[in-house]
C-alpha atoms as a PDB file:
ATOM      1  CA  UNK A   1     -16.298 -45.670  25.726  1.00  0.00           C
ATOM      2  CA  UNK A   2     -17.815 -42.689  25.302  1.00  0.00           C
ATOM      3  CA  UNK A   3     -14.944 -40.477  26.641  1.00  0.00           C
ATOM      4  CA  UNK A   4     -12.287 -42.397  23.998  1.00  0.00           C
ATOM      5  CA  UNK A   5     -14.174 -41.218  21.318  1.00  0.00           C
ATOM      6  CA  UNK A   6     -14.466 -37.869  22.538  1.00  0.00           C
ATOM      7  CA  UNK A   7     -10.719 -37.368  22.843  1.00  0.00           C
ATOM      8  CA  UNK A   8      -9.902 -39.150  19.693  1.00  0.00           C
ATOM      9  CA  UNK A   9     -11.731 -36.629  17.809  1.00  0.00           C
ATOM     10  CA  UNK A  10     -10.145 -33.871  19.823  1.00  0.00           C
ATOM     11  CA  UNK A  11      -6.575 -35.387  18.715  1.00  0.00           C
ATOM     12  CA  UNK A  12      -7.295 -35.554  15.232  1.00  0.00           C
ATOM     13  CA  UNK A  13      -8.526 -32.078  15.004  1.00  0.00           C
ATOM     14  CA  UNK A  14      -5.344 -30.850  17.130  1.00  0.00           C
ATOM     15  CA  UNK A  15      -3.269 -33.079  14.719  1.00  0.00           C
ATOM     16  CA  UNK A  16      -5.412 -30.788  11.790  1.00  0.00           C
ATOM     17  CA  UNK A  17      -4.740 -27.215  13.065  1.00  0.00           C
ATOM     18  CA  UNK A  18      -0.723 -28.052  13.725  1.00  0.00           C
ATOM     19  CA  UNK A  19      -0.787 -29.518  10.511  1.00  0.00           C
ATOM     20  CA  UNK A  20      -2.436 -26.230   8.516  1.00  0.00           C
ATOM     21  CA  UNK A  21      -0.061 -24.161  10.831  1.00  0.00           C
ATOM     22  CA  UNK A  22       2.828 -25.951   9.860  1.00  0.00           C
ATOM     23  CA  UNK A  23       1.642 -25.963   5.895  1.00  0.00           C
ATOM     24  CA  UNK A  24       1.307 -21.842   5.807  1.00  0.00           C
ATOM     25  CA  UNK A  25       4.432 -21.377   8.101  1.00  0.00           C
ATOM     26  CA  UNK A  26       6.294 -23.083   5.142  1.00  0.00           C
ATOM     27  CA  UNK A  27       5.402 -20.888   2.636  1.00  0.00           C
ATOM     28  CA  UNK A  28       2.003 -22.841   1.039  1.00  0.00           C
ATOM     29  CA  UNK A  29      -0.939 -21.455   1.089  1.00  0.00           C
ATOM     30  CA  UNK A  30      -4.691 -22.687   0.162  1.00  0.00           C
ATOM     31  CA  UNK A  31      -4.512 -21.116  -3.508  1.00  0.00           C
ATOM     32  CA  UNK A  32      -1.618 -23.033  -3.955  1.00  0.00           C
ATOM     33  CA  UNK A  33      -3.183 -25.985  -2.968  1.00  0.00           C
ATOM     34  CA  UNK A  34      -6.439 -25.280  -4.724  1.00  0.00           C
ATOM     35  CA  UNK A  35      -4.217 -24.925  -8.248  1.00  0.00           C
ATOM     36  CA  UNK A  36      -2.342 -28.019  -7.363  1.00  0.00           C
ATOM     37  CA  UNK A  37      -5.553 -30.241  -7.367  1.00  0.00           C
ATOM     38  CA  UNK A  38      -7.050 -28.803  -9.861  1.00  0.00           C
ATOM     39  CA  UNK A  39      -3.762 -29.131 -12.569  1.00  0.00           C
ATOM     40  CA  UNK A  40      -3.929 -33.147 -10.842  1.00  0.00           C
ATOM     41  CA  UNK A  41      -7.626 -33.623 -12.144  1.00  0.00           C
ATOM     42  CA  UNK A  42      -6.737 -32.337 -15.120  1.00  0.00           C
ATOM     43  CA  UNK A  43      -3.816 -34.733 -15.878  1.00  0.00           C
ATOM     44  CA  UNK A  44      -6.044 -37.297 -14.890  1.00  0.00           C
ATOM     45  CA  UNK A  45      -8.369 -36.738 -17.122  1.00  0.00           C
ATOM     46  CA  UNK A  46      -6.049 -36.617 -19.890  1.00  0.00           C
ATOM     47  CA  UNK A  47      -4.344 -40.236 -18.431  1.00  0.00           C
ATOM     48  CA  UNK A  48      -8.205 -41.117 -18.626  1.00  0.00           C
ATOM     49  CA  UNK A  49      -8.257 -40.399 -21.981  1.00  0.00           C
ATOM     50  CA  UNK A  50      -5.300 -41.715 -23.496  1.00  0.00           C
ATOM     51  CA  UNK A  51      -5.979 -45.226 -21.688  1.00  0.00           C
ATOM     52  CA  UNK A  52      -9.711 -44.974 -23.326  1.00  0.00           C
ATOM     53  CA  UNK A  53      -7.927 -44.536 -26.659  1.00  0.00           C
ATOM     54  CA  UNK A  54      -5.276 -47.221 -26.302  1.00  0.00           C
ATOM     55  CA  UNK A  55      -7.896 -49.482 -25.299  1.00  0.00           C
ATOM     56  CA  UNK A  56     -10.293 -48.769 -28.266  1.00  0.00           C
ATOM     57  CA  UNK A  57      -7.349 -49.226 -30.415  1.00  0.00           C
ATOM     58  CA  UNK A  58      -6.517 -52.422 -29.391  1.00  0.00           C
ATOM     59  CA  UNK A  59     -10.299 -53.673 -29.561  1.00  0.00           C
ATOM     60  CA  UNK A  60     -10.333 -52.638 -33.154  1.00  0.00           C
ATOM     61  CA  UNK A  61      -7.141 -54.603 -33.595  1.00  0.00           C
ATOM     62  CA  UNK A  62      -7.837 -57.979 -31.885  1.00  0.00           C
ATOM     63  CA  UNK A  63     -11.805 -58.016 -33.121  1.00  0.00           C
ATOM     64  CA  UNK A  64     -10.872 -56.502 -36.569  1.00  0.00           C
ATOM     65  CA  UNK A  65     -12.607 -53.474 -38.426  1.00  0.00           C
ATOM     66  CA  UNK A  66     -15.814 -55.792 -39.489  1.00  0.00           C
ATOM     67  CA  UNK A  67     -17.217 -56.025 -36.109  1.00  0.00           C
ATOM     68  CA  UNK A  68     -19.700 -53.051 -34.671  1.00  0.00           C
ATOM     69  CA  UNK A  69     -17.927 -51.470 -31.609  1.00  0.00           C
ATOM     70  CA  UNK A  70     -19.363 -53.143 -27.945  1.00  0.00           C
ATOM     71  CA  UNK A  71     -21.953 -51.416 -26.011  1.00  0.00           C
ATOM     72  CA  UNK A  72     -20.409 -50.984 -22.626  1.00  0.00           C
ATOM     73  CA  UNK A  73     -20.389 -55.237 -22.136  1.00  0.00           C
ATOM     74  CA  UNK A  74     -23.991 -55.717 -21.802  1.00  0.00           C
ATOM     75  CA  UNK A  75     -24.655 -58.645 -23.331  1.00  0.00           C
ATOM     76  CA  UNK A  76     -28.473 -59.405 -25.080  1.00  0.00           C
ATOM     77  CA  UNK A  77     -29.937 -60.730 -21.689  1.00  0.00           C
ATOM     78  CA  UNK A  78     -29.044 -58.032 -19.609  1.00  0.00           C
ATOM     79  CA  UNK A  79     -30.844 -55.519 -22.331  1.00  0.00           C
ATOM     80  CA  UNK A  80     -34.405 -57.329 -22.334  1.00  0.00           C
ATOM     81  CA  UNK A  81     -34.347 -57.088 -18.081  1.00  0.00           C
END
């Protein structure tokens, strides 16, 4: 059992190297990369946001303006615990 696991790992870290080799040989590199994820979290974050806002929006309209904005859904008993 011991010996599938052993060459399983081997495999995937094979599978890793030609995978990086193949990545720079095609022009990418790891800046590239790096700039990619970071310009991803960032449009995230923004998605984030706008969803927040649409949602508050929407709680204002259904509940109305008189009622105090929610606490994150914790209702009264789960305050006094």
């Amino acid at each position: 059992m011991g010996f599938i696991i052993f060459l399983t790992l081997l495999i995937s870290i094979v599978a890793l190297i030609l995978a990086y080799k193949a990545y720079t040989r095609s022009g990418g590199n790891i800046d590239e990369m790096r700039s990619s994820i970071h310009e991803l979290g960032l449009s995230t974050e923004k998605v984030r946001q706008m969803t927040a806002d649409a949602l508050s929006k929407m709680e204002k309209s259904v509940r109305g303006k008189d009622h105090p904005p929610t606490d994150g859904g914790e209702s009264s008993d789960d305050k006094q615990q």
